[in-house]
Protein backbone atom coordinates (compact mmCIF):
# COMPACT_ATOMS: atom_id res chain seq x y z
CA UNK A 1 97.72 119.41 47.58
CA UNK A 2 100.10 116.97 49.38
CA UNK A 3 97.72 114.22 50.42
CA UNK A 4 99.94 113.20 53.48
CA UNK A 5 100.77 116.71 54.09
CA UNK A 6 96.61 117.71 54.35
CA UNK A 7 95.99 114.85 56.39
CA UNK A 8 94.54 115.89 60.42
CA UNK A 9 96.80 114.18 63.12
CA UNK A 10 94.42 113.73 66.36
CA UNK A 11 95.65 113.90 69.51
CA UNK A 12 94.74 112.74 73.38
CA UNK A 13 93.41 114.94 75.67
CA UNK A 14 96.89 114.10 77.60
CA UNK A 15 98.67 115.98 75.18
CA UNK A 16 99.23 119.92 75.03
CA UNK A 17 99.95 121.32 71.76
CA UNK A 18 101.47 125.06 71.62
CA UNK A 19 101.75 126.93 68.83
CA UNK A 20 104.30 130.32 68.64
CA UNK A 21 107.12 131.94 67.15
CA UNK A 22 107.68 129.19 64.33
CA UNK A 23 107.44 126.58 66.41
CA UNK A 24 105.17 123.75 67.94
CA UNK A 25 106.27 121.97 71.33
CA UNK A 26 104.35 118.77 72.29
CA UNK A 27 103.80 117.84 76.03
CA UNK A 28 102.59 114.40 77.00
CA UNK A 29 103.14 111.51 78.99
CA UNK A 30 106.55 110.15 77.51
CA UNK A 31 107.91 113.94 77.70
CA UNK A 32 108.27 117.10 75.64
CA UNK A 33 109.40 117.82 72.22
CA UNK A 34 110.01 120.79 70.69
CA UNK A 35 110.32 121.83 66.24
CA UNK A 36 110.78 124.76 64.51
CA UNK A 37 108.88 125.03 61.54
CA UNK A 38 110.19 125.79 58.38
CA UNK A 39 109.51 128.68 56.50
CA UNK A 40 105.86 129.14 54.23
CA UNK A 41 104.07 126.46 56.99
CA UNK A 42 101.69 127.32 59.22
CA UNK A 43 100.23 125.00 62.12
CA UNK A 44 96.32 125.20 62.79
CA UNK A 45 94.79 123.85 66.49
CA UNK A 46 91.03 122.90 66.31
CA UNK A 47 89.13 120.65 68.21
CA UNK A 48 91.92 118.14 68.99
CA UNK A 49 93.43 118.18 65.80
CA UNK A 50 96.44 119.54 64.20
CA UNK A 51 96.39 120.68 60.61
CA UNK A 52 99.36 121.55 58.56
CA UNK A 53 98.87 124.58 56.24
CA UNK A 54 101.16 125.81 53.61
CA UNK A 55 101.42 129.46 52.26
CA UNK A 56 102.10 128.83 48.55
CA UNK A 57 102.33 126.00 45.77
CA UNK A 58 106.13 126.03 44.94
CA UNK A 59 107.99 122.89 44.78
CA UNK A 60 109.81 123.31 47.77
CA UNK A 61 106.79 123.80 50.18
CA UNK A 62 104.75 120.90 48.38
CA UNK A 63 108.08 118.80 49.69
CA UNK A 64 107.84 120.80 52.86
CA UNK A 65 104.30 120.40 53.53
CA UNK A 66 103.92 116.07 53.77
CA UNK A 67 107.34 116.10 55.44
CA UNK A 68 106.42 118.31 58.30
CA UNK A 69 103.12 117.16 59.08
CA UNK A 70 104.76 113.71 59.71
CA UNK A 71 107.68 115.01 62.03
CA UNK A 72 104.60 116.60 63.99
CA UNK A 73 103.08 113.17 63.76
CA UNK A 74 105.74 111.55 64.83
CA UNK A 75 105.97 114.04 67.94
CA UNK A 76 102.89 113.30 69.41
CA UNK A 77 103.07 109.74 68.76
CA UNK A 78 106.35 109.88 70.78
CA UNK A 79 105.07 111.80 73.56
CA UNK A 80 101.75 109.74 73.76
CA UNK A 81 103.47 105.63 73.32
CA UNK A 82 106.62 106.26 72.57
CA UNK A 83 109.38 104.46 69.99
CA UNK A 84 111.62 101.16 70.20
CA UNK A 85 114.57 100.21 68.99
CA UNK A 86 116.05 96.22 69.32
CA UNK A 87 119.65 95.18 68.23
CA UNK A 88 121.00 92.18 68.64
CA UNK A 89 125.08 91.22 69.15
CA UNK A 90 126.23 88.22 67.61
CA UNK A 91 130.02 86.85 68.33
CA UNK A 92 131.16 84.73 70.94
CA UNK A 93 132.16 86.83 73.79
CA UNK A 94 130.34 89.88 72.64
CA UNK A 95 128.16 91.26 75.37
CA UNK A 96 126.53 94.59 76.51
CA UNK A 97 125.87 95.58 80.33
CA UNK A 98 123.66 99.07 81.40
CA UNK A 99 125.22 101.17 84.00
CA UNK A 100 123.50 104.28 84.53
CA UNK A 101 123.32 106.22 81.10
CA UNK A 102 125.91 104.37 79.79
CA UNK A 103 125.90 101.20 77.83
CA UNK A 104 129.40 99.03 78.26
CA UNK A 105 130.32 96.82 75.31
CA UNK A 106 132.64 93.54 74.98
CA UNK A 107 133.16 93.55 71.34
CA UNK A 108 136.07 91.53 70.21
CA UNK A 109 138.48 94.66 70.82
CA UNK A 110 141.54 94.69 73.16
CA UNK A 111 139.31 97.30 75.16
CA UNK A 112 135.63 97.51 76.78
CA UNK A 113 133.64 100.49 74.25
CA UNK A 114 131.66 102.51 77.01
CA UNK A 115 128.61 104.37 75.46
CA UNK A 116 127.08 107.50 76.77
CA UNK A 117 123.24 107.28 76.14
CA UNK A 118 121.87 110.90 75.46
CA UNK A 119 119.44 111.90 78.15
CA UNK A 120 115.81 111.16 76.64
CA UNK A 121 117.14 107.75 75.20
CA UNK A 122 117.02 104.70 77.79
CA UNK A 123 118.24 101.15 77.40
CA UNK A 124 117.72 97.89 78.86
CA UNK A 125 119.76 95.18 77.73
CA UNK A 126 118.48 91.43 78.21
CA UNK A 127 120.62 87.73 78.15
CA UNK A 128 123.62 90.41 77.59
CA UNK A 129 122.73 90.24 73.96
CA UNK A 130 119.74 92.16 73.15
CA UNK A 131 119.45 95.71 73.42
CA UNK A 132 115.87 97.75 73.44
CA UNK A 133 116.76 101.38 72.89
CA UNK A 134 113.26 103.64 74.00
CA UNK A 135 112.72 107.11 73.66
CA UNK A 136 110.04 109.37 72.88
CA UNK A 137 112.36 111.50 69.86
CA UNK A 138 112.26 109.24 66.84
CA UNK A 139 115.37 110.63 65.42
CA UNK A 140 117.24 111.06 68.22
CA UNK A 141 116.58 107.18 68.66
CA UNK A 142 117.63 106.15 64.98
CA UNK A 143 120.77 108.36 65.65
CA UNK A 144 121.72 106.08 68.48
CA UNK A 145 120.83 103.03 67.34
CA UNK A 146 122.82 103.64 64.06
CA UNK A 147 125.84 104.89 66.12
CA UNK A 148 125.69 101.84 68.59
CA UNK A 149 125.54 99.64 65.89
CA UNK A 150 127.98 101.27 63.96
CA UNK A 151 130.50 100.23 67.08
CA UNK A 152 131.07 96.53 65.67
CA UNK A 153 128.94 96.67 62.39
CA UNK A 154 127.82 93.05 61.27
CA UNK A 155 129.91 90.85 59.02
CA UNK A 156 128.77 89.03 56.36
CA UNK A 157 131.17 85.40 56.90
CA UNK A 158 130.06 84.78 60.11
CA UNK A 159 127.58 87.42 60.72
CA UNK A 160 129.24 88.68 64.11
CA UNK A 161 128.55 92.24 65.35
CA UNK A 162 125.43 94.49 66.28
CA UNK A 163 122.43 94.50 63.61
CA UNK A 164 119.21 95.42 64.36
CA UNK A 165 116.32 92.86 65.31
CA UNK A 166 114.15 92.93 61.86
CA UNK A 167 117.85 93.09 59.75
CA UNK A 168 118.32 90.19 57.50
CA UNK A 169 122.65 89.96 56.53
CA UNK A 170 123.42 88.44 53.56
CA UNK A 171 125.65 85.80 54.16
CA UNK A 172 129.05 85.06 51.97
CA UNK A 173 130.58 81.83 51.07
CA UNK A 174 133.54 81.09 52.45
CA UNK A 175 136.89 80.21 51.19
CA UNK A 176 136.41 76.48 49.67
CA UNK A 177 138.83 73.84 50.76
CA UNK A 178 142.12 73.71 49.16
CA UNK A 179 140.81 70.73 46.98
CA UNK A 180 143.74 71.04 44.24
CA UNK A 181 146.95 71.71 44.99
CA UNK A 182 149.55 73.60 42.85
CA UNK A 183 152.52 70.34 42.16
């Protein structure tokens, strides 16, 4: 038996759970999210608690089993607190502004790169170099983060670009001076 798949996720009064056709949507504070569950699994609601059930021991539901269970995890932890996301531009004249659902960059090109934000992600950007990404859809918010920072990736000379906060670059020597000369 998977030991993360068997594992009860609890939930808040403030949360609605619903169960049917092959699928489970979560309601809460933060908003709704909605999964459709893969074949062989079965979702059980009891007192507050979800339990993930699977219909058979093949390989391919043991993967199934921990692996759903923690989407659904993740669902109700994003409806109930919800998930954030920092990056951080580096680079002289590199900055980021928020105008409605889009995110405007200054990134070194000859052009501004204007970003659509999808509609459950928001953004607030602070001293024009940090970025907090929120949403309630962990996914969906590691999509856009990754895409954003894909836009101006860092660089490991100088370490200019978008990384995220907790990312550590590995920084390259540079060329060494021109010491001895070819005569």
């Amino acid at each position: 038996m998977s030991r993360i798949g068997r594992l009860p996720i609890a939930y808040d009064k403030n949360v609605k759970v619903t169960v049917s056709d092959g699928k489970i949507a979560v309601a809460g504070p933060k908003g709704q999210l909605e999964m459709k569950l893969p074949q062989g699994l079965s979702v059980e609601l009891a007192d507050s608690k979800i339990v993930v059930k699977r219909a058979d021991d093949s390989r391919e539901q043991r993967a199934l089993h921990g692996l759903t269970r923690k989407l659904i995890a993740n669902m109700v932890e994003g409806v109930t607190k919800g998930f954030t996301r920092v990056l951080e531009i580096n680079g002289v004249g590199y900055r980021a502004e928020v105008k409605g659902s889009n995110i405007i960059f200054n990134l070194g090109y000859s052009h501004p790169i204007i970003y659509q934000l999808p509609p459950t992600v928001s953004a607030k950007v602070e001293r024009q170099v940090l970025i907090t990404l929120e949403s309630a859809d962990r996914q969906l918010l590691g999509t856009v983060a990754a895409q954003i920072r894909n836009l101006r990736p860092p660089e490991p000379y100088k370490g200019k670009g978008i990384k995220y906060a907790e990312e550590v670059i590995r920084r390259k020597a540079g060329k060494a001076a021109g010491g001895a000369s070819a005569g």
